[in-house]
C-alpha atoms as a PDB file:
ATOM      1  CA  UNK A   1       0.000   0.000   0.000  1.00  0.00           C
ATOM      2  CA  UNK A   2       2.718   2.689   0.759  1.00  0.00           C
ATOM      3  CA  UNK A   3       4.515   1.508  -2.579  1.00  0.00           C
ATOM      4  CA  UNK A   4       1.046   2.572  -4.657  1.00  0.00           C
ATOM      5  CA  UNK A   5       0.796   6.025  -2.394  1.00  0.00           C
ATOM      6  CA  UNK A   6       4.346   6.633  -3.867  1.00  0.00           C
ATOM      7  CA  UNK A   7       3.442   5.866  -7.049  1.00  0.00           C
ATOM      8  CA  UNK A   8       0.273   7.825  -7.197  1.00  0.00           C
ATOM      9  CA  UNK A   9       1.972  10.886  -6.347  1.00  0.00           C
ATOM     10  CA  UNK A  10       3.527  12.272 -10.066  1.00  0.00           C
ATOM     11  CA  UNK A  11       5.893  14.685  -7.917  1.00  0.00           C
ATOM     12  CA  UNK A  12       7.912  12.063  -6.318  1.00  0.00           C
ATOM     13  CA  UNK A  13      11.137  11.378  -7.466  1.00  0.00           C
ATOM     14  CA  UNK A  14      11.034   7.777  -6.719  1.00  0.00           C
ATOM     15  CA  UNK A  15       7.491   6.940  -8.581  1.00  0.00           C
ATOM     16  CA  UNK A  16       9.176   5.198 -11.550  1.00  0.00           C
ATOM     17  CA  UNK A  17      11.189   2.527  -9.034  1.00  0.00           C
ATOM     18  CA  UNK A  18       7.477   2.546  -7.008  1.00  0.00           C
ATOM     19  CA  UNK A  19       5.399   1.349 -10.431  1.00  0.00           C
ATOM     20  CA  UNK A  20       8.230  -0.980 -11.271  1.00  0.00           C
ATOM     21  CA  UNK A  21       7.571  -2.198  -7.806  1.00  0.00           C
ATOM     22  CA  UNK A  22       4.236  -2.622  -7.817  1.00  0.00           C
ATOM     23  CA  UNK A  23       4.605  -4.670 -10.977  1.00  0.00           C
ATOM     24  CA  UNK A  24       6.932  -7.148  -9.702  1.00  0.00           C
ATOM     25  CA  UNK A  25       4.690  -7.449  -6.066  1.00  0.00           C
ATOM     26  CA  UNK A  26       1.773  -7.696  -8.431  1.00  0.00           C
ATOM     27  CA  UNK A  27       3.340 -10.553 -10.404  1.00  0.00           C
ATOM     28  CA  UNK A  28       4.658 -12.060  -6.435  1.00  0.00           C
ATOM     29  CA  UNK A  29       0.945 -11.961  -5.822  1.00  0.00           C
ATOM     30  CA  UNK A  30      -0.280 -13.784  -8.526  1.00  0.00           C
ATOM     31  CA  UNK A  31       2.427 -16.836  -8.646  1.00  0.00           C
ATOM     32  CA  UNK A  32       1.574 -17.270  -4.900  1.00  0.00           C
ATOM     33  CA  UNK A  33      -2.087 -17.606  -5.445  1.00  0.00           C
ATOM     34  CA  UNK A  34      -3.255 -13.951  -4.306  1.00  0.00           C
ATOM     35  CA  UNK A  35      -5.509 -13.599  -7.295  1.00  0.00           C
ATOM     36  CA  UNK A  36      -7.418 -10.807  -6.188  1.00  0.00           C
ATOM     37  CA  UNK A  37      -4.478  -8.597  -4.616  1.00  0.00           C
ATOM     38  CA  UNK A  38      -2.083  -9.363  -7.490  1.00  0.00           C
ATOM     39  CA  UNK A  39      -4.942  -8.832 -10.584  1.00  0.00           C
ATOM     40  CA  UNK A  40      -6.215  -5.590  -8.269  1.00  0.00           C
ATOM     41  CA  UNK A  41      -2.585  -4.286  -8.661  1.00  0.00           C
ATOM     42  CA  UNK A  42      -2.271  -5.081 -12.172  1.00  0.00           C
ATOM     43  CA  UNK A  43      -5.874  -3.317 -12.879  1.00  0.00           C
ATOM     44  CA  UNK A  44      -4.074  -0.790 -11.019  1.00  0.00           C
ATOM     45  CA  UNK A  45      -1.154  -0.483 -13.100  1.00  0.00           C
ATOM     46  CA  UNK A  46      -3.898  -0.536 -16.421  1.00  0.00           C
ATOM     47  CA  UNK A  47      -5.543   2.474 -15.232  1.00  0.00           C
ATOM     48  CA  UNK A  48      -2.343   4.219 -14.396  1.00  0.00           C
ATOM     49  CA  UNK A  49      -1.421   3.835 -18.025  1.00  0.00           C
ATOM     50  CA  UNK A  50      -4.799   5.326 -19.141  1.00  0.00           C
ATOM     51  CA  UNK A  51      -4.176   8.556 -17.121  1.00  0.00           C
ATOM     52  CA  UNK A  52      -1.012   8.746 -18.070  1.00  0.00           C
ATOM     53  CA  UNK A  53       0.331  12.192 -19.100  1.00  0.00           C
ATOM     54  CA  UNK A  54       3.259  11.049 -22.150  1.00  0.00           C
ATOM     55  CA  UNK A  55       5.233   8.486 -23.223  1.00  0.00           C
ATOM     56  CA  UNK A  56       7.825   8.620 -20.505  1.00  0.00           C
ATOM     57  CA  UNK A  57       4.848   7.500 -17.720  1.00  0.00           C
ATOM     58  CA  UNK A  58       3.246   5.249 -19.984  1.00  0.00           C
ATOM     59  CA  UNK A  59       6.915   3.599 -20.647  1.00  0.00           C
ATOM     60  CA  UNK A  60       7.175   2.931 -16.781  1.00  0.00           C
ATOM     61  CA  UNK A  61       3.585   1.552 -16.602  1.00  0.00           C
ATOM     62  CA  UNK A  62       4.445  -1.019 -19.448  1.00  0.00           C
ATOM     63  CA  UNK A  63       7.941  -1.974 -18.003  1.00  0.00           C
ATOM     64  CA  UNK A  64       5.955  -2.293 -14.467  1.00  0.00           C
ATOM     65  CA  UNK A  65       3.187  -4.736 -16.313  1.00  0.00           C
ATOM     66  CA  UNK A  66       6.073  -6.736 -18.134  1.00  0.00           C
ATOM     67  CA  UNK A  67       7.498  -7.588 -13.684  1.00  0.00           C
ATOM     68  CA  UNK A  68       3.877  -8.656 -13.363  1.00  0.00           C
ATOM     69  CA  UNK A  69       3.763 -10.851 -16.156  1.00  0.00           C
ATOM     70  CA  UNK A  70      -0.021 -10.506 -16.435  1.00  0.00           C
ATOM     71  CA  UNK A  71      -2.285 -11.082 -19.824  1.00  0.00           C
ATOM     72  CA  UNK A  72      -3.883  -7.827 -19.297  1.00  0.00           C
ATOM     73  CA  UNK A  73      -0.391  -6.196 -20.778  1.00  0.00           C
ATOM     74  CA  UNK A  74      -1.927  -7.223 -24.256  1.00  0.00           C
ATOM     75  CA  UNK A  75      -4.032  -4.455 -25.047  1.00  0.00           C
ATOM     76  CA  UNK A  76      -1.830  -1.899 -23.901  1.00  0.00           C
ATOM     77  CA  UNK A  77       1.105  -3.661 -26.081  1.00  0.00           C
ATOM     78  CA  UNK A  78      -1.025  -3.306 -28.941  1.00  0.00           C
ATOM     79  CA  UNK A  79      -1.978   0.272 -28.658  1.00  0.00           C
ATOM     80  CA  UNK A  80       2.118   0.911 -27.828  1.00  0.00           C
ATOM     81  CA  UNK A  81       3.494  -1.265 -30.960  1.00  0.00           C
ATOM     82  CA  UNK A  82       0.854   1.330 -33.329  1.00  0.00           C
ATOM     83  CA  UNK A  83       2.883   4.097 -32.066  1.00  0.00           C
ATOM     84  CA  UNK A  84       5.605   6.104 -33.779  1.00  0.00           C
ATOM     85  CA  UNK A  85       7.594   6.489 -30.925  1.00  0.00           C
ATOM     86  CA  UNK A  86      10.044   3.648 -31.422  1.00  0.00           C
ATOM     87  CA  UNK A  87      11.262   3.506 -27.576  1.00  0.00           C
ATOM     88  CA  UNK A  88       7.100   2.881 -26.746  1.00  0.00           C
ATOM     89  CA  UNK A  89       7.506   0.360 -29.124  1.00  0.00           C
ATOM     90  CA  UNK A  90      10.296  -1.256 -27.702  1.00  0.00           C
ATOM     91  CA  UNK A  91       8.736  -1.244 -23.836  1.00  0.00           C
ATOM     92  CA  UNK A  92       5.642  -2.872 -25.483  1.00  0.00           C
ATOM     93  CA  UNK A  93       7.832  -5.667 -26.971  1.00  0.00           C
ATOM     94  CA  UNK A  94       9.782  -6.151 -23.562  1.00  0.00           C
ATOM     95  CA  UNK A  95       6.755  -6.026 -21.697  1.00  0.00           C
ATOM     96  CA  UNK A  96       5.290  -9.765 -23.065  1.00  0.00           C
ATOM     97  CA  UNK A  97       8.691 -11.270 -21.847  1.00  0.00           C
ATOM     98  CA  UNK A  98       6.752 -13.199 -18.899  1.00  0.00           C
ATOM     99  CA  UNK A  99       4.071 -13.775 -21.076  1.00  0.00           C
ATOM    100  CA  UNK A 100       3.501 -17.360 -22.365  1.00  0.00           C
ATOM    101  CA  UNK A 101       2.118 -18.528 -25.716  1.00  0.00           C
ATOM    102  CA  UNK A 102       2.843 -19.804 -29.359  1.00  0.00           C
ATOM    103  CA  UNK A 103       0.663 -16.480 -30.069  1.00  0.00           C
ATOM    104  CA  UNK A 104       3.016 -13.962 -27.893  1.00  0.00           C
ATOM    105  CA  UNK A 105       6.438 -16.223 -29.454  1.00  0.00           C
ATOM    106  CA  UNK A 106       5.030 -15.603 -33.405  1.00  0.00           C
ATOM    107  CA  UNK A 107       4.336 -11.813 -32.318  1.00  0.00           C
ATOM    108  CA  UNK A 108       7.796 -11.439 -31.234  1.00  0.00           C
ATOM    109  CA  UNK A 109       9.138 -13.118 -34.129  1.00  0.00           C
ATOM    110  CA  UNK A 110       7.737 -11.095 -36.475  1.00  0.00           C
ATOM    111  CA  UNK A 111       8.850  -7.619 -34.601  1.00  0.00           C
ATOM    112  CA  UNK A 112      12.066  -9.281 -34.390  1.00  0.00           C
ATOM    113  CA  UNK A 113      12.180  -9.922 -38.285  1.00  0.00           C
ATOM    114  CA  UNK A 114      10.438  -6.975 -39.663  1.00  0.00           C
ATOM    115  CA  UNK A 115      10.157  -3.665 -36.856  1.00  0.00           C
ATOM    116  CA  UNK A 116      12.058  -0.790 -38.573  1.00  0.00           C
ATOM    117  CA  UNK A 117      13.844   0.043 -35.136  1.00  0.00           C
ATOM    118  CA  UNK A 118      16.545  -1.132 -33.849  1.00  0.00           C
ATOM    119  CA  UNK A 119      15.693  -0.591 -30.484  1.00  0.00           C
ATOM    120  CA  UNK A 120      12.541  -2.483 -30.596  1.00  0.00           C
ATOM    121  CA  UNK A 121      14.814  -5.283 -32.113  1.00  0.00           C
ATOM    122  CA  UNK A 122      17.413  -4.986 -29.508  1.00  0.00           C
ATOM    123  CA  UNK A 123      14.552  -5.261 -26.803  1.00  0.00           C
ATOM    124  CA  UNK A 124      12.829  -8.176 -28.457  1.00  0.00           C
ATOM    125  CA  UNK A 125      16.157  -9.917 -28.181  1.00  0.00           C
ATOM    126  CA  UNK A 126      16.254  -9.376 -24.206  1.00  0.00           C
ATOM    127  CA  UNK A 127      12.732 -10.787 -24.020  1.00  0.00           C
ATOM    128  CA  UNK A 128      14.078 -13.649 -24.708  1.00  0.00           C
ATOM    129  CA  UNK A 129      16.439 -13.994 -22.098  1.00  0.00           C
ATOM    130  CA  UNK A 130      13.400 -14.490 -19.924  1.00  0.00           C
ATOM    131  CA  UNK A 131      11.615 -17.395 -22.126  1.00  0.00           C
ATOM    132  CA  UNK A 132      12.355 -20.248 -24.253  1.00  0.00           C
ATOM    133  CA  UNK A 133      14.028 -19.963 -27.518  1.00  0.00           C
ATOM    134  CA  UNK A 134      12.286 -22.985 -28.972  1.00  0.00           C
ATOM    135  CA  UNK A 135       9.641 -21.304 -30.799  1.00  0.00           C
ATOM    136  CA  UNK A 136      11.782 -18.581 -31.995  1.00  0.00           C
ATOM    137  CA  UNK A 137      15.297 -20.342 -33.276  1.00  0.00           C
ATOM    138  CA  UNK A 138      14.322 -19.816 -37.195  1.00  0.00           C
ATOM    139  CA  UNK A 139      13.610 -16.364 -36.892  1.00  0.00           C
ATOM    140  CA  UNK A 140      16.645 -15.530 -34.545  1.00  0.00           C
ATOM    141  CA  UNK A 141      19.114 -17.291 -36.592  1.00  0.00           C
ATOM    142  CA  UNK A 142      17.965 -15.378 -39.774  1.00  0.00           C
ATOM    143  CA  UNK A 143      18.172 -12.159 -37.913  1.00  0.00           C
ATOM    144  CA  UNK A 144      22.057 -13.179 -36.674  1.00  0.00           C
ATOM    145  CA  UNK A 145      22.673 -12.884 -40.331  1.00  0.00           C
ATOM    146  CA  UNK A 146      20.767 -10.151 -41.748  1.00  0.00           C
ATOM    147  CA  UNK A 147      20.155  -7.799 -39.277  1.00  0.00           C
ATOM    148  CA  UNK A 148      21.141  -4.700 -40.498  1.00  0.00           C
ATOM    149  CA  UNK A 149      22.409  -3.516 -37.056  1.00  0.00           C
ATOM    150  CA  UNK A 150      25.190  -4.957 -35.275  1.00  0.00           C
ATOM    151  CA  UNK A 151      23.804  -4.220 -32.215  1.00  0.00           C
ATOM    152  CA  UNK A 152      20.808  -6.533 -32.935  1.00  0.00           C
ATOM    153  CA  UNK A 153      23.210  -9.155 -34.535  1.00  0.00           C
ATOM    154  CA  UNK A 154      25.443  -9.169 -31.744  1.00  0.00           C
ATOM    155  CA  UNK A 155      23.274  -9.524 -29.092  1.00  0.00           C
ATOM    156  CA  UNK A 156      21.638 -12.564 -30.771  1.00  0.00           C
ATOM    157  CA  UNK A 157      24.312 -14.376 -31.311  1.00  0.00           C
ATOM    158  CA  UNK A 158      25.134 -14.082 -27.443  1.00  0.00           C
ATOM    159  CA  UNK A 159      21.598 -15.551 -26.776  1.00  0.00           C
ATOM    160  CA  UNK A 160      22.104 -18.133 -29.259  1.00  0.00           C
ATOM    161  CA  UNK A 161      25.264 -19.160 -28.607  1.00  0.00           C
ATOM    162  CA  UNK A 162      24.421 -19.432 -24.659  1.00  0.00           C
ATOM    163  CA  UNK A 163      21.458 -22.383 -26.162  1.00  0.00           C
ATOM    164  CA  UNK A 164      24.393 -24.123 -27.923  1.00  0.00           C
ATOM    165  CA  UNK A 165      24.444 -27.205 -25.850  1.00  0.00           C
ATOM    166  CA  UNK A 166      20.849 -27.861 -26.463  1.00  0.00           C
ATOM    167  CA  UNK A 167      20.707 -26.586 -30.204  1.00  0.00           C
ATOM    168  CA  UNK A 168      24.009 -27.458 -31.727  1.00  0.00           C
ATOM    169  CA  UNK A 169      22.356 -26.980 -35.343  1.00  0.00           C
ATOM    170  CA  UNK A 170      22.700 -23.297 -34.419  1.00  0.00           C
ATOM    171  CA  UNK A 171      26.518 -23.111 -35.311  1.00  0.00           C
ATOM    172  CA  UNK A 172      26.620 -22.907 -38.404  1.00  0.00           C
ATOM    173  CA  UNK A 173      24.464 -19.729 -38.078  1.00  0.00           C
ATOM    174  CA  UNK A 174      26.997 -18.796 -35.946  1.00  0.00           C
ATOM    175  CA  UNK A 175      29.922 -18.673 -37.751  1.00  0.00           C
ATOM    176  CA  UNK A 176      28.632 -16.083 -40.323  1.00  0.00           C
END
């Protein structure tokens, strides 16, 4: 309760570590079995992002859904992956890390393959640090190859070549 006080108050320095907070308890919550607290927190969270006043706020409110790992993130990804703003973008895509689903793996395959920002790229990439490559290895090793940013390249290849022991087909795809 004193976490959401903080992070109600837009003048406090600290509100963007309070949301992020309250995302992570709210995720807590809900792996324990404290339905109600933990989906009350997210609904929370869902509402903060409708009042929010910019991108920088709403940024904070996606990060703090992506901790809670909640289904109710959906919406508010698709709204955020519509935007210009690439960095909104990129939140959005980082935000269905905890999420689980052939549907959420094909949607972050295809932002991996075909997003025109790097950043959102580079962010899909980190999503999967936090969920299983399986469903994802085709697209990832194309975009090792042709990503047209090294960044993006780079990083994949470090996420691949950490799943070499259980994909060794991946090395070739490596190499290049």
């Amino acid at each position: 309760e004193q976490v959401k006080v903080i992070a109600e108050d837009r003048t406090k320095e600290n509100r963007g570590t309070a949301l992020l907070t309250m995302g992570s308890q709210a995720g807590r919550l809900l792996s324990t079995g404290d339905v109600e607290a933990g989906e009350g927190a997210v609904n929370w969270l869902v509402e903060t992002w409708h009042q929010a006043e910019g991108n920088h706020e709403r940024l904070l409110v996606l990060e703090a859904l992506g901790n809670a790992g909640h289904e109710s993130v959906i919406p508010l990804v698709d709204l955020a992956l519509a935007d210009i703003d690439p960095t909104l973008r990129a939140a959005a895509a980082h935000a269905l890390r905890r999420l689980p689903g052939v549907a959420i793996d094909a949607r972050l395959a295809t932002l991996l393959l075909s997003d025109p920002s790097a950043e959102v790229r580079v962010k899909v990439v980190s999503a999967y640090g936090s969920r299983p490559v399986d469903p994802a290895l085709q697209a990832m090793q194309t975009a090792a190859v042709t990503d047209a940013h090294e960044t993006v390249r780079s990083r994949l290849v470090g996420l691949l070549s950490s799943e070499l022991d259980r994909y060794p087909q991946l090395a070739p795809s490596l190499r290049q």
